[in-house]
C-alpha atoms as a PDB file:
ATOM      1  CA  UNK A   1       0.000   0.000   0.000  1.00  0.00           C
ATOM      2  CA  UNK A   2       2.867   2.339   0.911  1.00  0.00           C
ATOM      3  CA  UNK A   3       4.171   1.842  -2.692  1.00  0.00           C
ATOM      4  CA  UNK A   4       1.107   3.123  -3.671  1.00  0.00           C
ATOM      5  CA  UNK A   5       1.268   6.204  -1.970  1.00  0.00           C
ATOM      6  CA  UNK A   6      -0.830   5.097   1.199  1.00  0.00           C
ATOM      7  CA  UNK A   7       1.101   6.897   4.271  1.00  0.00           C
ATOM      8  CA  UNK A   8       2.151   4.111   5.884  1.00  0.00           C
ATOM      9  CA  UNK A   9      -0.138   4.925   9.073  1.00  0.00           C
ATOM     10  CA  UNK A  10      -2.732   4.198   7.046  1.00  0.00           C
ATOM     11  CA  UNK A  11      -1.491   0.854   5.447  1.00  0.00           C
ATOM     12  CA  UNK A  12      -0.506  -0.439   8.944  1.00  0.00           C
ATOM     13  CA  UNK A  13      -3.946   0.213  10.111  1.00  0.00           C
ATOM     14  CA  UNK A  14      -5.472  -1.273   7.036  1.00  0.00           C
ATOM     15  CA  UNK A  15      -2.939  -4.601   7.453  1.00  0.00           C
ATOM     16  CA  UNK A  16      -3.803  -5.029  10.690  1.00  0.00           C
ATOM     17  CA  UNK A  17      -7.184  -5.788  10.289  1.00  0.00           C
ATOM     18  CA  UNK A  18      -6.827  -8.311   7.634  1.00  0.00           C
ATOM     19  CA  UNK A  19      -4.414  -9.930  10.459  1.00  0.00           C
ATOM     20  CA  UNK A  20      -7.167  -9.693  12.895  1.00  0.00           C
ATOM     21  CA  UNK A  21      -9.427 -11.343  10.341  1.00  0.00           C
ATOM     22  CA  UNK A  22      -6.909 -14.284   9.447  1.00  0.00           C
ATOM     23  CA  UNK A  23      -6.853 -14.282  13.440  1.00  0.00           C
ATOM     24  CA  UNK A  24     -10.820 -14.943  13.456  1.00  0.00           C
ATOM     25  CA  UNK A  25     -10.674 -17.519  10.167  1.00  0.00           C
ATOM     26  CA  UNK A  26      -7.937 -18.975  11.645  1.00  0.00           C
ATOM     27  CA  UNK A  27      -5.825 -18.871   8.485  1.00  0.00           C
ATOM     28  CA  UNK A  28      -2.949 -17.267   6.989  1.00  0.00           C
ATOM     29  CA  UNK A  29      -2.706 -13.834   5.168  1.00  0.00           C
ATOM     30  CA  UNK A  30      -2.179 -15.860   1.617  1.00  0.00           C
ATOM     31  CA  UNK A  31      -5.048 -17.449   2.168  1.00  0.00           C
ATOM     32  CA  UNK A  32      -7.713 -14.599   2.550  1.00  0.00           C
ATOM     33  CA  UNK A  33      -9.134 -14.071  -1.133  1.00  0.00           C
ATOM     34  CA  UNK A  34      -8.610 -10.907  -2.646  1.00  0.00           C
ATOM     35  CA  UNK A  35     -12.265  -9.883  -2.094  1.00  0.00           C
ATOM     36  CA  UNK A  36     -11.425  -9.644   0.837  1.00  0.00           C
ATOM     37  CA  UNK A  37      -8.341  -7.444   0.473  1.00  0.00           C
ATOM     38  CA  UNK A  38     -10.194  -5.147  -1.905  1.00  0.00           C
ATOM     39  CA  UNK A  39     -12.472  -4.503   0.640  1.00  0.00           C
ATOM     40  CA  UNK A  40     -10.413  -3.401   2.613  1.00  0.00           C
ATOM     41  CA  UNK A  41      -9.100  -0.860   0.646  1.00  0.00           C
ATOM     42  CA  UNK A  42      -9.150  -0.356  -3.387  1.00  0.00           C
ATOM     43  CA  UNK A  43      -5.577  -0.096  -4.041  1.00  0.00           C
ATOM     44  CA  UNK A  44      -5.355  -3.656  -2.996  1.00  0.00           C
ATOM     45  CA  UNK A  45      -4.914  -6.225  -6.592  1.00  0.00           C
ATOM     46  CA  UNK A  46      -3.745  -9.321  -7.612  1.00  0.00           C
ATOM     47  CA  UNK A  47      -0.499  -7.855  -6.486  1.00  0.00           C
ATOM     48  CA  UNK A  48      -1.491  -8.129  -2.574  1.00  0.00           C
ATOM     49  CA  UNK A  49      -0.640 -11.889  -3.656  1.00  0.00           C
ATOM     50  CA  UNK A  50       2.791 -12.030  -4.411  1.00  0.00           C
ATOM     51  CA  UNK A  51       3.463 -10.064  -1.155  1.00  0.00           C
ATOM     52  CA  UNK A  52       3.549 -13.251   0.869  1.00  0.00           C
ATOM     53  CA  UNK A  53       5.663 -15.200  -1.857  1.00  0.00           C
ATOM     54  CA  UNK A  54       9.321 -15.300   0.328  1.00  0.00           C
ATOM     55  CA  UNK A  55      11.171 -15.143  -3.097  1.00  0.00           C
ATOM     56  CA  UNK A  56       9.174 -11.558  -4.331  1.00  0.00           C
ATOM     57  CA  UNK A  57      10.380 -10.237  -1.134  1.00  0.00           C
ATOM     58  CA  UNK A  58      14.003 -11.096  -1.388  1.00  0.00           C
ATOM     59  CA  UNK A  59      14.265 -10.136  -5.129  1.00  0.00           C
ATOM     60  CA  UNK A  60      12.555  -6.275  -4.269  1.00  0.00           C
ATOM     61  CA  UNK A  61      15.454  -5.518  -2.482  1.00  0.00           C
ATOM     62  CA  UNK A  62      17.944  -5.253  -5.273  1.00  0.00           C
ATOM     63  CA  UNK A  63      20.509  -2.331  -3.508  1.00  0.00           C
ATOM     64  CA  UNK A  64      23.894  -2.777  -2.774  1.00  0.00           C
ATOM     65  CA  UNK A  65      23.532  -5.296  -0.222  1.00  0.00           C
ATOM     66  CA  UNK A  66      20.571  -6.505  -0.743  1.00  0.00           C
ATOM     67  CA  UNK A  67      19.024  -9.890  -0.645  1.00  0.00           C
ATOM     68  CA  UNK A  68      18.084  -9.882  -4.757  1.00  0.00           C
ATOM     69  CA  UNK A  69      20.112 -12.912  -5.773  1.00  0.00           C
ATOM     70  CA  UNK A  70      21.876 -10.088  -7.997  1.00  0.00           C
ATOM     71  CA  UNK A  71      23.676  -8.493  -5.055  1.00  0.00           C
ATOM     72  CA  UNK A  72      24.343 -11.582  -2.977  1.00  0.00           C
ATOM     73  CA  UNK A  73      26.190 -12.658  -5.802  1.00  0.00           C
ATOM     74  CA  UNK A  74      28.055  -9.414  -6.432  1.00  0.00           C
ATOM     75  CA  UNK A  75      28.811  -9.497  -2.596  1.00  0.00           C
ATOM     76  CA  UNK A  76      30.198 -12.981  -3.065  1.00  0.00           C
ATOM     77  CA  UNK A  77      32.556 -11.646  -5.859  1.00  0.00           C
ATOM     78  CA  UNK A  78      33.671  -8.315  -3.825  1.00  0.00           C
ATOM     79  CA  UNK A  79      33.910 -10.976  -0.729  1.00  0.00           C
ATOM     80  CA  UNK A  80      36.229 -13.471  -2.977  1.00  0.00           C
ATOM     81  CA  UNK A  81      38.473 -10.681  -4.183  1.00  0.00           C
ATOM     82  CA  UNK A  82      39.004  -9.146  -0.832  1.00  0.00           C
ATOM     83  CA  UNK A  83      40.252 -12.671   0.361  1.00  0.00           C
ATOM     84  CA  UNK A  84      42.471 -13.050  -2.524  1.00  0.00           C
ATOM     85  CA  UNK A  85      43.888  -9.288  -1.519  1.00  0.00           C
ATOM     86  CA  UNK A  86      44.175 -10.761   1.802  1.00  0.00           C
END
């Protein structure tokens, strides 16, 4: 949502009451349909989805020393070099 342009006071808000509802359904975030997320609030799409997927998360964050496959392996290299220096 923050990505968006929800201030994140907002978003938090608007998370925690799907958590509260996975709470009462006694499921997990992934599962709650995205019905239900759009409810919620209509910046929510298909989108909302991918959120929970572990590898999305770990490719978004692509900066230097990041966990985007990308910069673990360019740390590797910078790591290999340094102990080749050394």
């Amino acid at each position: 949502l923050v990505r968006k342009g929800i201030p994140f006071r907002k978003a938090h808000h608007i998370v925690a009451q799907a958590v509260q509802q996975a709470e009462r359904r006694r499921c997990s975030l992934h599962e709650l349909p995205l019905s239900f997320w759009q409810e919620l609030h209509p910046a929510f799409d298909e989108e909302v989805l991918h959120c929970f997927d572990a590898r999305v998360s770990v490719e978004r964050r692509n900066a230097i020393g990041g966990t985007a496959l990308a910069q673990v392996k360019r740390q590797l290299r910078n790591a290999k070099k340094w102990l080749e220096r050394e």
